[in-house]
N, C-alpha and C. Protein backbone atom coordinates (compact mmCIF):
# COMPACT_ATOMS: atom_id res chain seq x y z
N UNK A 1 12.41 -1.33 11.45
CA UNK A 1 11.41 -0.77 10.55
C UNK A 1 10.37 0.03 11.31
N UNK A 2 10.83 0.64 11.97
CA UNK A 2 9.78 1.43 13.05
C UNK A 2 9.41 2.55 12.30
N UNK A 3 7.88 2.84 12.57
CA UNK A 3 7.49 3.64 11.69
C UNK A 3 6.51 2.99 9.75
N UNK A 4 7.15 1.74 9.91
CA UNK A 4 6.36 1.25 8.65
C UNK A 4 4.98 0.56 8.78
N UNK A 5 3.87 1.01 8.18
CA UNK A 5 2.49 0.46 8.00
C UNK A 5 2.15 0.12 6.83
N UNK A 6 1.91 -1.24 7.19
CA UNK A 6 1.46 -2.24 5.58
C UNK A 6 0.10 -2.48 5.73
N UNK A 7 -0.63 -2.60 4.16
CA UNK A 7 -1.83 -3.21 4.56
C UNK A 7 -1.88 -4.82 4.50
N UNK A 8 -2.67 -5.48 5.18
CA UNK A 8 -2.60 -7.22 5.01
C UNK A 8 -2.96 -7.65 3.82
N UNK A 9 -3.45 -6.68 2.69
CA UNK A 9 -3.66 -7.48 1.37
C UNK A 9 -1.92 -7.31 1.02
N UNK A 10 -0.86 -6.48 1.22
CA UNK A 10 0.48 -6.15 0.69
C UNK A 10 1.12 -7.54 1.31
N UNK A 11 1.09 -8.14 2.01
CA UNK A 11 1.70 -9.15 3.13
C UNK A 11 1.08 -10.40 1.88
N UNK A 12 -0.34 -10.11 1.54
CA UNK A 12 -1.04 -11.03 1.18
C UNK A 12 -0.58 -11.47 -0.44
N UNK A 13 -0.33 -10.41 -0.93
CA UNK A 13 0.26 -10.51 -2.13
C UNK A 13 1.73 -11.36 -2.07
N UNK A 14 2.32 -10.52 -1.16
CA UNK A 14 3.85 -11.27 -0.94
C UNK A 14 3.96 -12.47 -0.85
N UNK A 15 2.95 -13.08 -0.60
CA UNK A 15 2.85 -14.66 -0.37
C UNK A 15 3.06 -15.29 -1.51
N UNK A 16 2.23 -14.31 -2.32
CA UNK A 16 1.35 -14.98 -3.81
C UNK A 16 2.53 -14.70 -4.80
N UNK A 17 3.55 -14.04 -4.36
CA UNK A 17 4.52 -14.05 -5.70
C UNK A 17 5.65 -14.64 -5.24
N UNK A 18 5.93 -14.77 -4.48
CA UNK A 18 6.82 -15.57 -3.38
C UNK A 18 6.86 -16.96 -4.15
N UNK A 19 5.72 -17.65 -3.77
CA UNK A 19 5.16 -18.73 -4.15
C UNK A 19 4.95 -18.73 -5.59
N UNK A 20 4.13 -18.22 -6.29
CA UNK A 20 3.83 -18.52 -7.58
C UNK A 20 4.78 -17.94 -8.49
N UNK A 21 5.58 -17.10 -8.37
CA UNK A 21 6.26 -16.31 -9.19
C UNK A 21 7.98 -16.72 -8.92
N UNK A 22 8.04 -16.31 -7.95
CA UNK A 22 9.81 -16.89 -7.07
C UNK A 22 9.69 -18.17 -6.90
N UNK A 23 9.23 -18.90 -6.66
CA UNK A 23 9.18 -20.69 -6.40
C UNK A 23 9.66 -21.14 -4.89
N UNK A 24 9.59 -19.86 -4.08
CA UNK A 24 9.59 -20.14 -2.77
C UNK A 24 8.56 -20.76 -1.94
N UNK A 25 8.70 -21.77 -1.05
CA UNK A 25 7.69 -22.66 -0.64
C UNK A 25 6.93 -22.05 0.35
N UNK A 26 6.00 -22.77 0.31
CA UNK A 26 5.12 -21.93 0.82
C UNK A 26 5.33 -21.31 2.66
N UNK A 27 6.28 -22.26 3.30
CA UNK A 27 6.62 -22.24 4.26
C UNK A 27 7.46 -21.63 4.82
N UNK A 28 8.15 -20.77 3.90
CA UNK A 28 9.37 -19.53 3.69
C UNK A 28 8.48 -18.52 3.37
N UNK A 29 7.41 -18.67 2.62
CA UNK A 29 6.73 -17.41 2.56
C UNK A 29 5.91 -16.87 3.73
N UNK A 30 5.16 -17.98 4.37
CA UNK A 30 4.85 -17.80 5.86
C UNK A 30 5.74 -17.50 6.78
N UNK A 31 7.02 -17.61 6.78
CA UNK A 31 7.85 -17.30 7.49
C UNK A 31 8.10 -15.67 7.18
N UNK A 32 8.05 -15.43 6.20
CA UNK A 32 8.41 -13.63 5.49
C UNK A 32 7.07 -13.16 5.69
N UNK A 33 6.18 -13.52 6.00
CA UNK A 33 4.59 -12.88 5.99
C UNK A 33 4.70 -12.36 7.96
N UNK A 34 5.14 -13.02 8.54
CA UNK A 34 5.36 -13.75 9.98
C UNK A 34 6.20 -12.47 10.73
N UNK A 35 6.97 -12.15 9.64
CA UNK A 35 8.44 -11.18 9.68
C UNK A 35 7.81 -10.11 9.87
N UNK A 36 6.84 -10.06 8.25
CA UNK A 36 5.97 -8.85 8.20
C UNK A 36 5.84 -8.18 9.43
N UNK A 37 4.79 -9.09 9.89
CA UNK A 37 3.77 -9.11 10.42
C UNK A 37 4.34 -8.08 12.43
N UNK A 38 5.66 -8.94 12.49
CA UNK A 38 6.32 -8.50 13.43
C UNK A 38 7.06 -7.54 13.42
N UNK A 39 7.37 -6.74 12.24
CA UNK A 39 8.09 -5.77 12.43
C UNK A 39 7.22 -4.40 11.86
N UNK A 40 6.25 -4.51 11.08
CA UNK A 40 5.39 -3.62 10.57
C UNK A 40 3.93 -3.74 11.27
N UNK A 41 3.61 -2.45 11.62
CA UNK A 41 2.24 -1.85 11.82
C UNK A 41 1.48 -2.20 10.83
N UNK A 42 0.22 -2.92 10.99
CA UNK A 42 -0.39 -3.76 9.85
C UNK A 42 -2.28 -2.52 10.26
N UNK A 43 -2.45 -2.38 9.33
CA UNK A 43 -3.86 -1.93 9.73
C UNK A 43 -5.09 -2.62 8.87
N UNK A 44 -6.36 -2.74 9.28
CA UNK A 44 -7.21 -3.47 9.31
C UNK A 44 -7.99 -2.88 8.33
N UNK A 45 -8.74 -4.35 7.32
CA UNK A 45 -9.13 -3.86 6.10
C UNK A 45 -11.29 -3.67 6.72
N UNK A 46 -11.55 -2.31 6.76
CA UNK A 46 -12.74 -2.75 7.26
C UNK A 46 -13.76 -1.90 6.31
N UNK A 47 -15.41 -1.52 6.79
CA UNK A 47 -15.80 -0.85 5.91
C UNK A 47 -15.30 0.47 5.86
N UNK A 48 -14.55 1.29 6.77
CA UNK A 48 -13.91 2.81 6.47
C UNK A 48 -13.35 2.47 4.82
N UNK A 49 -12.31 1.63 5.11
CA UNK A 49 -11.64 1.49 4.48
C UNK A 49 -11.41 1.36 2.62
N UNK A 50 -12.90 0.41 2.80
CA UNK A 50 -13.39 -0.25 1.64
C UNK A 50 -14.65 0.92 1.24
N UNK A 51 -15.07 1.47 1.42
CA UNK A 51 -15.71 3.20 1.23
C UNK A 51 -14.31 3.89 0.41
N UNK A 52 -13.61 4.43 1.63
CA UNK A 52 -12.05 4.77 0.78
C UNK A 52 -11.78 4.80 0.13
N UNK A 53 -11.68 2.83 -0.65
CA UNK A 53 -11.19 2.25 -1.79
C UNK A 53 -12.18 2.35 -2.95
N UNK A 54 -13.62 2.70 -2.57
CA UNK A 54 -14.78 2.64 -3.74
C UNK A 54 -14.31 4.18 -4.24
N UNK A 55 -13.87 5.08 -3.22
CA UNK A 55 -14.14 6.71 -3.46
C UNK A 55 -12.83 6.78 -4.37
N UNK A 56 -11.60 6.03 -4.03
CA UNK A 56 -10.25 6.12 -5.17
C UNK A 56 -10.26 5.68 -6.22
N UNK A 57 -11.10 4.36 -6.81
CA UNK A 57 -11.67 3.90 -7.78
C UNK A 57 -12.00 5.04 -8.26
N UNK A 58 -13.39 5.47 -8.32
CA UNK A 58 -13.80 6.40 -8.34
C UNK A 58 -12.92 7.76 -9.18
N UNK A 59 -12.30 8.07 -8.02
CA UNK A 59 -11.50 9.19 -8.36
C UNK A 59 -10.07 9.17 -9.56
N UNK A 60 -9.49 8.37 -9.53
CA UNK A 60 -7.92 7.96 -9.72
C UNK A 60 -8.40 7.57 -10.88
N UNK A 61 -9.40 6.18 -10.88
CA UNK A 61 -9.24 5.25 -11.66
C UNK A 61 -8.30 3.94 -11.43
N UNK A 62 -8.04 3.70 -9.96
CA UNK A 62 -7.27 2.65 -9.84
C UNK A 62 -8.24 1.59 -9.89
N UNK A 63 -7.26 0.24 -9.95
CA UNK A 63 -7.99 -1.24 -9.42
C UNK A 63 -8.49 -1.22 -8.32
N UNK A 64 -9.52 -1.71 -7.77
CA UNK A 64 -9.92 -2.17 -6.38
C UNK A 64 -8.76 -2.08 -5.35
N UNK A 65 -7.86 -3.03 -6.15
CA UNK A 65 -7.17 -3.69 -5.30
C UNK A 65 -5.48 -2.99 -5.07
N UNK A 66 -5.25 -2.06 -5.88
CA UNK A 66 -4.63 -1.10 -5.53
C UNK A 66 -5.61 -0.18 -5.01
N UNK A 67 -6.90 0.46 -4.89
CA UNK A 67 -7.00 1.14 -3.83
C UNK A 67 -7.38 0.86 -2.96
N UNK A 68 -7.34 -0.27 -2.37
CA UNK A 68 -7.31 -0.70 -0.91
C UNK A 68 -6.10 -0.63 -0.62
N UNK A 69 -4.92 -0.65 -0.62
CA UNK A 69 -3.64 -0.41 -0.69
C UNK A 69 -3.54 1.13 -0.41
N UNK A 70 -4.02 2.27 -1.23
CA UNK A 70 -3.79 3.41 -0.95
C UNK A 70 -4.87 4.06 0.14
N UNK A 71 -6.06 3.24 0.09
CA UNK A 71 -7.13 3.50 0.68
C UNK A 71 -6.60 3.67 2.83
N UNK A 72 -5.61 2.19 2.59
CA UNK A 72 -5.31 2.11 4.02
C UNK A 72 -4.04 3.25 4.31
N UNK A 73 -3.33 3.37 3.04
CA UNK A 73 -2.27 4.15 2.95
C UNK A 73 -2.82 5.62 4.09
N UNK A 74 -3.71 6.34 3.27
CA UNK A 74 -4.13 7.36 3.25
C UNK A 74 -5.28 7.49 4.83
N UNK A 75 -6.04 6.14 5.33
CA UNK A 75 -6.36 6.60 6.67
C UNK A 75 -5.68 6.25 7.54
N UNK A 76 -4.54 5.69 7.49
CA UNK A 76 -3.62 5.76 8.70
C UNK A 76 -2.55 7.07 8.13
N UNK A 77 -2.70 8.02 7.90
CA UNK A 77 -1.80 9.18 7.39
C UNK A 77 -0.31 9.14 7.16
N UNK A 78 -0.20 8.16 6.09
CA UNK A 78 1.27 7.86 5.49
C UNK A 78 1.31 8.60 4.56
N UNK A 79 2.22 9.03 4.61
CA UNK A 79 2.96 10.34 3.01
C UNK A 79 3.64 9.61 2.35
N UNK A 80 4.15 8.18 2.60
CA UNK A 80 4.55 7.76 1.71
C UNK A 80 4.64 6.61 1.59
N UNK A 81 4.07 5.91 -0.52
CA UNK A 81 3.14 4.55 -0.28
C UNK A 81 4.89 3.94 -1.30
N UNK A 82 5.73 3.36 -0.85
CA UNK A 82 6.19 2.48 -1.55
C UNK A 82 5.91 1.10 -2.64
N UNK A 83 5.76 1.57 -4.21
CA UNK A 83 5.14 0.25 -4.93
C UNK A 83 5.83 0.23 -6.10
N UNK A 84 6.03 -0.70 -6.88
CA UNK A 84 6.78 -1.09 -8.08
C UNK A 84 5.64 -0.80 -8.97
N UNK A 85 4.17 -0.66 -8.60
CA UNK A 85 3.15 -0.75 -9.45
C UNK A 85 2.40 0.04 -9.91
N UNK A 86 3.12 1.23 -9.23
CA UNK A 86 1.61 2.40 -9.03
C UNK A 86 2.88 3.20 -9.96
N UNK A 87 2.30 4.33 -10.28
CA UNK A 87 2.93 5.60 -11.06
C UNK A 87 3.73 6.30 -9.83
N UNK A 88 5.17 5.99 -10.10
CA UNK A 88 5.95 6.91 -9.18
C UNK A 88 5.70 8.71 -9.62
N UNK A 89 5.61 9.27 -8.41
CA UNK A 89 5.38 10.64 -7.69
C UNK A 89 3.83 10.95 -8.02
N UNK A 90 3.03 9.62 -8.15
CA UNK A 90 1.70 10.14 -8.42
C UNK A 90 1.34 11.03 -6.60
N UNK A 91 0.51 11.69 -6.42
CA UNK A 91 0.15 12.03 -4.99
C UNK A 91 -1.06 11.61 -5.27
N UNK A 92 -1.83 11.23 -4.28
CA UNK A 92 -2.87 10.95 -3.78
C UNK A 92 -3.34 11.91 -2.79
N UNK A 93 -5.11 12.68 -3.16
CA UNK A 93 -5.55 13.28 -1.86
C UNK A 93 -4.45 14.40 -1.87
N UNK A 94 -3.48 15.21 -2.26
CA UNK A 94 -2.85 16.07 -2.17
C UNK A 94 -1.94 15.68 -0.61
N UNK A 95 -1.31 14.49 -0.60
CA UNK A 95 -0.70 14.09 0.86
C UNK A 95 -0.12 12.51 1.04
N UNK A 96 -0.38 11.98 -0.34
CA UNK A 96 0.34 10.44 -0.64
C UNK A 96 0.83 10.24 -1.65
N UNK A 97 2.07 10.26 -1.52
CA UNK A 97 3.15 9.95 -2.70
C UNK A 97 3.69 8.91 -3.01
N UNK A 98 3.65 8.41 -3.86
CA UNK A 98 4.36 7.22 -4.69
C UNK A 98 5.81 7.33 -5.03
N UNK A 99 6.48 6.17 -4.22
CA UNK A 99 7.70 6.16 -4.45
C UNK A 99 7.96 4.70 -5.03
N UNK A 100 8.67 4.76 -6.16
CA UNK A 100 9.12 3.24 -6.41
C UNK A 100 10.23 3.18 -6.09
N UNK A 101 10.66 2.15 -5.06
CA UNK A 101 11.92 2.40 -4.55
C UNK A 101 13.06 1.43 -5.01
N UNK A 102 12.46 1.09 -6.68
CA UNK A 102 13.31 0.30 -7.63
C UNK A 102 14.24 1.38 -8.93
N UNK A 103 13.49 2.67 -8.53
CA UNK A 103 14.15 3.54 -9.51
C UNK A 103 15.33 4.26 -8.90
């Protein structure tokens, strides 16, 4: 997976549906968080970031918590945000695209 950057709330979520949703224990989900963690470039949720996420709010109209997701997307310069959740081929910023990679 070289080349992939997640943010730690995406890792963080994975836990949470893993567990609450799939009925995987919690100790398999730490193990897939673990995986994450080792094969993906993870970048750090800080105030750049969370500025970012107030300015996409803002702009878009997303949740918080999807734009911290695009917020990190967009300052580590990824063109492309893989989500089941967001509006596939929305762009972001004229330079972040939404791919659902369930369609």
């Amino acid at each position: 997976m070289q080349g992939v950057t997640v943010s730690p709330q995406v890792i963080n979520e994975t836990v949470s549906v893993l567990t609450r949703k799939q009925g995987v224990s919690l100790a398999v989900a730490h193990e897939v968080a673990e995986s994450l963690l080792e094969l993906c470039e993870t970048v750090p949720v800080d105030e750049s970031t969370i500025r970012e996420a107030i300015r996409l709010v803002r702009r878009y109209k997303l949740s918080h918590w999807d734009s911290l997701i695009v917020a990190a997307a967009l300052l580590t310069g990824c063109e492309k945000l893989y989500s089941q959740d967001m509006q596939h081929g929305q762009v972001f910023d004229e330079r972040l695209k939404v791919v659902n990679p369930f369609l």
